[in-house]
Structures are given as C-alpha cells and as structure tokens.
Protein backbone atom coordinates (compact mmCIF):
# COMPACT_ATOMS: atom_id res chain seq x y z
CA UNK A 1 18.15 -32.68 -12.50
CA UNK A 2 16.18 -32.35 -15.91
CA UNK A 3 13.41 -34.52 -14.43
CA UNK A 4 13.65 -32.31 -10.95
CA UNK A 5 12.40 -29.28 -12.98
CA UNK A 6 10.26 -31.21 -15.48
CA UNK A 7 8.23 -32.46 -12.18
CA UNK A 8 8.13 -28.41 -10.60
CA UNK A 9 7.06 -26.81 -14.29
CA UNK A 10 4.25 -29.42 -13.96
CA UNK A 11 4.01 -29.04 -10.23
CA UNK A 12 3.53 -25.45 -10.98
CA UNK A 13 0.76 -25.12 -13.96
CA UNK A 14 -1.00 -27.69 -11.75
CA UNK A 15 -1.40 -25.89 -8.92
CA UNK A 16 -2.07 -22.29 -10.89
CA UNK A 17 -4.32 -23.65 -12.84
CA UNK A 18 -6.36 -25.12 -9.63
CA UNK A 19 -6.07 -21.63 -8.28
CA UNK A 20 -7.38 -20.13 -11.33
CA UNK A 21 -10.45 -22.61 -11.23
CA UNK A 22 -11.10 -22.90 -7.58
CA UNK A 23 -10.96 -18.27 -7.19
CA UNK A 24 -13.11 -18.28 -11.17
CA UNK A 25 -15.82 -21.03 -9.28
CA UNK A 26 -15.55 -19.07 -5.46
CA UNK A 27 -16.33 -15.71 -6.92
CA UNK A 28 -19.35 -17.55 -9.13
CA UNK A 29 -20.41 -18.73 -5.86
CA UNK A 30 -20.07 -15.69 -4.01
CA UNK A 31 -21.68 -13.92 -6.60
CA UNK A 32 -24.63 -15.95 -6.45
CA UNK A 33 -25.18 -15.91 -2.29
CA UNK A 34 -25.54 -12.26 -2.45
CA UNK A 35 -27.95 -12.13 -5.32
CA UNK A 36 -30.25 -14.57 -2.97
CA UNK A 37 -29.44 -12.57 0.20
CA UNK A 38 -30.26 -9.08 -0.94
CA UNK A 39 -30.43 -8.17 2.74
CA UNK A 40 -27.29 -9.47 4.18
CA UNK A 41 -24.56 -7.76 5.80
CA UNK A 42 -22.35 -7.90 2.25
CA UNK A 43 -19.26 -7.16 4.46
CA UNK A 44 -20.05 -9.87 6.72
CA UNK A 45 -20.81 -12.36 3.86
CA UNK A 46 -17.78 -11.13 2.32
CA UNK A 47 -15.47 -12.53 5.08
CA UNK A 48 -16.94 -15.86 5.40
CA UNK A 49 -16.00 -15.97 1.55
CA UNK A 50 -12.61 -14.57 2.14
CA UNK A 51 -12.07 -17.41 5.09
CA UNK A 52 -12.76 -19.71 2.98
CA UNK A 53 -11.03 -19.29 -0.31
CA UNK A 54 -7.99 -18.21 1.90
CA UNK A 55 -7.40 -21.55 3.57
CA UNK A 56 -8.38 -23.32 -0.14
CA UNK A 57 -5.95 -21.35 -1.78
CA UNK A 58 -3.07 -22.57 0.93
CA UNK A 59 -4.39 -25.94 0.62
CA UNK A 60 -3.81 -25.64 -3.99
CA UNK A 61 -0.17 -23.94 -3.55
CA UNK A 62 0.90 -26.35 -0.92
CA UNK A 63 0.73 -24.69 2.21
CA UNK A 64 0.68 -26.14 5.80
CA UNK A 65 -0.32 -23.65 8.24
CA UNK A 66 1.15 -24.16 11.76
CA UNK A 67 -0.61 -22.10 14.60
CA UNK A 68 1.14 -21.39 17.75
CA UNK A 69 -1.42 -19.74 20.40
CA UNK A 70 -5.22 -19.62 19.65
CA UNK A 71 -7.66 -17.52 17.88
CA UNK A 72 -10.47 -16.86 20.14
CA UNK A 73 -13.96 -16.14 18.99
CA UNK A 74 -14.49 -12.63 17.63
CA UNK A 75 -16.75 -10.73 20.71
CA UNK A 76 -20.23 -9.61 18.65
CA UNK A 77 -20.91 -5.98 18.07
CA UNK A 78 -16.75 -5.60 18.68
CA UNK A 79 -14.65 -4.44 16.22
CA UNK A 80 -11.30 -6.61 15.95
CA UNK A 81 -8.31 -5.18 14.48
CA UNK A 82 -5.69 -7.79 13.58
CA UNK A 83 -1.95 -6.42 13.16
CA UNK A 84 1.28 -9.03 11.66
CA UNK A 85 4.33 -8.41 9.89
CA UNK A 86 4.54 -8.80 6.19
CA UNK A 87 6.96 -11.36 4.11
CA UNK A 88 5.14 -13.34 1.51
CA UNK A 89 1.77 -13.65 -0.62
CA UNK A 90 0.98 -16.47 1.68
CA UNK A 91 0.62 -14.11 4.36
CA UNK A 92 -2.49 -12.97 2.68
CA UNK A 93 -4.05 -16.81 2.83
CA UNK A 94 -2.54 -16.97 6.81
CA UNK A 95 -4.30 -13.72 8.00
CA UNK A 96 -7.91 -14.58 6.13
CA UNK A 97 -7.75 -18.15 6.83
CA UNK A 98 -7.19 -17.70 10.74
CA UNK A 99 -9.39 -14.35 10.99
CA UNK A 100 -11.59 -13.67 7.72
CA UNK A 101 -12.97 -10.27 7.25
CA UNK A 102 -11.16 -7.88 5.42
CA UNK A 103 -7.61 -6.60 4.45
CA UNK A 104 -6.26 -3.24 3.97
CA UNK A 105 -4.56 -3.68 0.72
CA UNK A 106 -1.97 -2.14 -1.56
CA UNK A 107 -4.00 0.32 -4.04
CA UNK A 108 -2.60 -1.11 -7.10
CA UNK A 109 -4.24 -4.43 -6.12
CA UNK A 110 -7.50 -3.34 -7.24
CA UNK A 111 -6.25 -2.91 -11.12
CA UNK A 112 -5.33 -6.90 -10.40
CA UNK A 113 -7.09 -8.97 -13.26
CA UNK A 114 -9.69 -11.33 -11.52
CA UNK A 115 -7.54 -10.96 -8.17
CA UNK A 116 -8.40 -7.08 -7.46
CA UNK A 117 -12.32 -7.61 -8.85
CA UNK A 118 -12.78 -10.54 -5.62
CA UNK A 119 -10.57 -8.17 -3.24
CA UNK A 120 -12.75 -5.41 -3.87
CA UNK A 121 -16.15 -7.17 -3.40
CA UNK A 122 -15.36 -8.94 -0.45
CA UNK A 123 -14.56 -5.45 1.39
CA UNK A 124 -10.98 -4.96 0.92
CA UNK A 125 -10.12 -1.78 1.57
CA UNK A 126 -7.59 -0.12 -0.83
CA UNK A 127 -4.62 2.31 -0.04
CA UNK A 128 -1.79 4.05 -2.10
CA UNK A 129 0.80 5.09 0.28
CA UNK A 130 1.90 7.52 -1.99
CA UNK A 131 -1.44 9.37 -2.23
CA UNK A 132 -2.34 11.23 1.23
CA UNK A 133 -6.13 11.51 0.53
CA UNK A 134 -5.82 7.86 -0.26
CA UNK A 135 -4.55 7.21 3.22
CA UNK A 136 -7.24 9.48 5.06
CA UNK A 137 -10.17 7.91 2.91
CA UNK A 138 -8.59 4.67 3.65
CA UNK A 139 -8.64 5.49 7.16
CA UNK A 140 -11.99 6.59 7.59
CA UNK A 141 -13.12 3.34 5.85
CA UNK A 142 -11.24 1.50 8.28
CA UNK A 143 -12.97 3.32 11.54
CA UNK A 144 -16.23 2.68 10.15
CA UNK A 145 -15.52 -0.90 9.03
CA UNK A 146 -14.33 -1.24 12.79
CA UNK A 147 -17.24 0.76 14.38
CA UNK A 148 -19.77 -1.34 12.93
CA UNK A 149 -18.06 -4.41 15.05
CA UNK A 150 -16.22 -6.22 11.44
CA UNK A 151 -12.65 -7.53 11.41
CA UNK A 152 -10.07 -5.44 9.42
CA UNK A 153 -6.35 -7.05 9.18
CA UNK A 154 -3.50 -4.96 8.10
CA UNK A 155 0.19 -4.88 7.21
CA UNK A 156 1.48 -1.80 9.13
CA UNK A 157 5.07 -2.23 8.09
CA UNK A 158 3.41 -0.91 4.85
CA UNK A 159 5.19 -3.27 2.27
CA UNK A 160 7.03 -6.67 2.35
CA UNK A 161 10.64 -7.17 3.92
CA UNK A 162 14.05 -9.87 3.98
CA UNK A 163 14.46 -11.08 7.30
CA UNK A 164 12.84 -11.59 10.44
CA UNK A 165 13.33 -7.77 11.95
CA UNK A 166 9.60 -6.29 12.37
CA UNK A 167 10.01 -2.59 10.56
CA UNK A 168 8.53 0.64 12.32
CA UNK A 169 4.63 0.60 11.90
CA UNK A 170 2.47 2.98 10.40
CA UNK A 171 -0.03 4.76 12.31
CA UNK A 172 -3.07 4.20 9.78
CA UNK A 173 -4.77 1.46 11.49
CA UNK A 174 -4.13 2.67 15.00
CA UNK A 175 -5.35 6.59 14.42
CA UNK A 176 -8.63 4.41 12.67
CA UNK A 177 -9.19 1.99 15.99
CA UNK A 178 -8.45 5.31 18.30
CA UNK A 179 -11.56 5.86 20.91
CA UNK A 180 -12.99 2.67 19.29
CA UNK A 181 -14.51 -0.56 21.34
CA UNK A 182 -11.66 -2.70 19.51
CA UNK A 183 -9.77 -5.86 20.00
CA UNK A 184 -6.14 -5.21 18.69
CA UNK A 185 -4.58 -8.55 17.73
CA UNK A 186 -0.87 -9.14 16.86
CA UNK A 187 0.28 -11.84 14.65
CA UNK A 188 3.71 -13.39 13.90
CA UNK A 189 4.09 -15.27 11.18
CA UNK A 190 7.58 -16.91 9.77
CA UNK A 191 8.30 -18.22 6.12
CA UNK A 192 11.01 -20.36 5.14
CA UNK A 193 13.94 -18.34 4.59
CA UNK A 194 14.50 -16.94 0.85
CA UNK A 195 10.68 -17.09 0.31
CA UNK A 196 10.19 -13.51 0.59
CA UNK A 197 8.47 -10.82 -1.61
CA UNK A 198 11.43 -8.81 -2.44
CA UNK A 199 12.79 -7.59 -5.78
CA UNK A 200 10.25 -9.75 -7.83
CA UNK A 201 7.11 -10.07 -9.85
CA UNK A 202 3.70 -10.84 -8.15
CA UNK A 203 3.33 -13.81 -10.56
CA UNK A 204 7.29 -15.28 -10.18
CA UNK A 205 6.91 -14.98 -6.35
CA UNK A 206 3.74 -17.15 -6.32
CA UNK A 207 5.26 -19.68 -9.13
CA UNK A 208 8.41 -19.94 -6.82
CA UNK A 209 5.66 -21.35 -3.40
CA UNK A 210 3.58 -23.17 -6.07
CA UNK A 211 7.20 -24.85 -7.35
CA UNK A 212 7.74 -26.44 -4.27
CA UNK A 213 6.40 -29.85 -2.67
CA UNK A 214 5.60 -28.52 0.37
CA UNK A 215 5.91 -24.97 2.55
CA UNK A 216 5.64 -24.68 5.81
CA UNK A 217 4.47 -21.22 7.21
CA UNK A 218 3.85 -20.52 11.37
CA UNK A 219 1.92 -18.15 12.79
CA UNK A 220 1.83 -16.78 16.38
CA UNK A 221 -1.19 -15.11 17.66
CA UNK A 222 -0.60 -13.02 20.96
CA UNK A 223 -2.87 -11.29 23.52
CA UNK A 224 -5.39 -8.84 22.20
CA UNK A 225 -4.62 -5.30 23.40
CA UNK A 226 -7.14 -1.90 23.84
CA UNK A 227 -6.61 0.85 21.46
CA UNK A 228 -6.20 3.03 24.50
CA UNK A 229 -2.58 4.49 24.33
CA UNK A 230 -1.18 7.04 22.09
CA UNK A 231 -1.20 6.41 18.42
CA UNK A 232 2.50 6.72 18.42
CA UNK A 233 2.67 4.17 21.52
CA UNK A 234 0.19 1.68 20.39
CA UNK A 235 2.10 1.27 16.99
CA UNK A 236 5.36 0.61 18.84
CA UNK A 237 3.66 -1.92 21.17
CA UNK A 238 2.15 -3.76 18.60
CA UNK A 239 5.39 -3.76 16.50
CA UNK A 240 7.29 -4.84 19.80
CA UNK A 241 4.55 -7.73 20.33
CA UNK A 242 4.67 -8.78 16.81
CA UNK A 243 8.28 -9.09 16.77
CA UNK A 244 8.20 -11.50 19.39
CA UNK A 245 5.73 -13.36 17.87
CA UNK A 246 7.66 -14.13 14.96
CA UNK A 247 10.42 -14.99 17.30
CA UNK A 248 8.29 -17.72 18.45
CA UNK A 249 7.26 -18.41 15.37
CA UNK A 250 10.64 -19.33 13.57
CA UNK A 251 11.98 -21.12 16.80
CA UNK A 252 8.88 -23.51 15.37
CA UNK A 253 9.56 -23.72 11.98
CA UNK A 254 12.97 -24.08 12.68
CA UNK A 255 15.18 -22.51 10.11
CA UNK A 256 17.45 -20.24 11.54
C-alpha cells in the first residue's frame, strides 16, 4: 500500500510539473506567432493554440479520449456553436481538443495564475453568473464571436454536476446564436464515475486525474441543429440531445 501511494505522489508531481512546462513553453510559443503575424485573425490563431495544448494536456494527465460519432469539418464563414454537459476539468481538454476555438468560461477563471492569462488570450470569453451585465456583455461577445463564422463551446448547465442526469440549460448561448447562420453541436461526454468536480478544490480535482495510471473519458458528438426555434425550445432540445449522448457515451465506457 505504502509503495501504491509513493508511485501516485510521484505519478502526480510528474505529470503537474509536465503540465506546468508544456502550458509555460505553449504560451511562449503562442506568444511569439502573433508577434510575427501582426495581421492574423488572433481569434483564429488562438484556437489552433487552444486545439493543440488541449489534446497535449490530456496526453500529460493521462487521458485517452474515446470518440463515438464524428466531428465534421467546420463550414467557412459559419459560425459553430458547440453545446455538452459539464463533469470534470477534462472536459475542458475534450471540447478544445475535438473542436478548438473558444470557451465560455467561469469569470473567476480569468484571476487563474498562468491558467486565466492563456484563457484570456486565446479568446475565452468570461462570465459571472452572478453578475447580469456580465451575462449580457458575455452574450454579445458570444454573437459576435459567432457572426464572424468562429467556434464558441459552452457549458449551459452553468456549473459542474454528480451523475449522468443533463441539468436544465441556460439560455445564454442560444439567445447569442438566435437569427445567426450557426451550426449548433451537442456533445456527450462520460467520466469514470467519482471523477467529478463537486465539493473540491480546482487543484485537488486535477491531482486526483493526474493520480491515476490511466482515465478513460468518451465523448458523443450528435447531429448539428439550426438555431431556428425558440430560445426556450432550442435549450431543451439541445439538453434532450445531449442527454442522450452521454447515454451513449457511458454504455462505451462502461461503468454503470
């Protein structure tokens, strides 16, 4: 047992310190790109960097990503608007990994040390829940982040939950993609049971993944939908879609 958790405590300031390295060395890089592309798109550039720190970062904590479905090629000029439930901080890794662009992001995020600096610069967009001008600047961000044809994904539940039961969505991202030329994806995505973000630190949650050998996360992509109901019936599609998803999604990662 003693050499069991000698082997995770080492397991575990292994793989943080990689993560610290491999996010210090990506911002560096990203960093640099711009300051030789003065005239890119910086929220375009921005999600190609996200992609691909997303899917390292899963790779240093010990991730596998399974993918049930496929993720077609974003449609140029079209905004996409990708909608999953919310569980774990690998979530985070699963959605930019698979999609890139940008997430809509808990507001306290930004005050993250080294985490909220690369969040903000690669286009997240922040929102305190509590705050309603937060939520309408938030929104308006969103629209224009989608009008301009860029990928936004979001957690409409609003915060992270136990269990497998998709929670009511909020209308945020839906009122932002209203009237727009959008492509509304749902995602499904299963952890391994007790692995949730509940009732704990930022930093203990991701110590627990890095702790063990291996985790195996699924993710279900559906059908893309139009933005062309209701708000109020577009959010309870989506949820409904989603929850199915992650129906699918635990029948694959099988534990029940």
């Amino acid at each position: 047992m003693k050499e069991r958790n000698f082997r995770q405590r080492l397991r575990v300031r292994r793989r943080l310190a990689t993560a610290g390295v491999v996010a210090s060395a990506s911002y560096g890089l990203f960093e640099g790109v711009l300051a030789l592309s003065p005239h890119a798109d910086r929220n375009e550039l921005g999600g190609v960097h996200a992609q691909r720190l997303g899917g390292r970062m899963l790779q240093v904590l010990g991730v596998e990503l399974a993918l049930i479905g496929e993720v077609l090629a974003k449609r140029p000029g079209r905004g996409r608007l990708v909608v999953a439930n919310h569980r774990a901080a690998t979530d985070i890794g699963v959605l930019l990994t698979l999609f890139g662009g940008a997430l809509v992001a808990r507001g306290d995020m930004a005050r993250w040390p080294m985490v909220g600096l690369m969040a903000a610069r690669t286009g997240t967009i922040f929102v305190d829940r509590g705050d309603k001008g937060s939520g309408v600047r938030a929104i308006r961000a969103m629209r224009r982040r989608l009008a301009a044809g860029g990928t936004l994904a979001v957690f409409p539940e609003g915060t992270t939950f136990l269990g497998d039961e998709v929670r009511s969505f909020q209308p945020g991202a839906f009122l932002a993609a209203r009237g727009l030329d959008v492509d509304i994806v749902p995602l499904g995505i299963a952890v391994p049971r007790g692995l949730e973000y509940v009732g704990t630190s930022f930093g203990a949650h991701v110590s627990e993944i890095a702790a063990r050998e291996r985790t195996l996360v699924v993710a279900a992509v559906g059908e893309a939908l139009k933005p062309e109901r209701s708000v109020r019936e577009l959010a309870e599609t989506c949820r409904s879609r989603v929850q199915e998803l992650v129906a699918r999604a635990r029948r694959r990662l099988g534990d029940p």
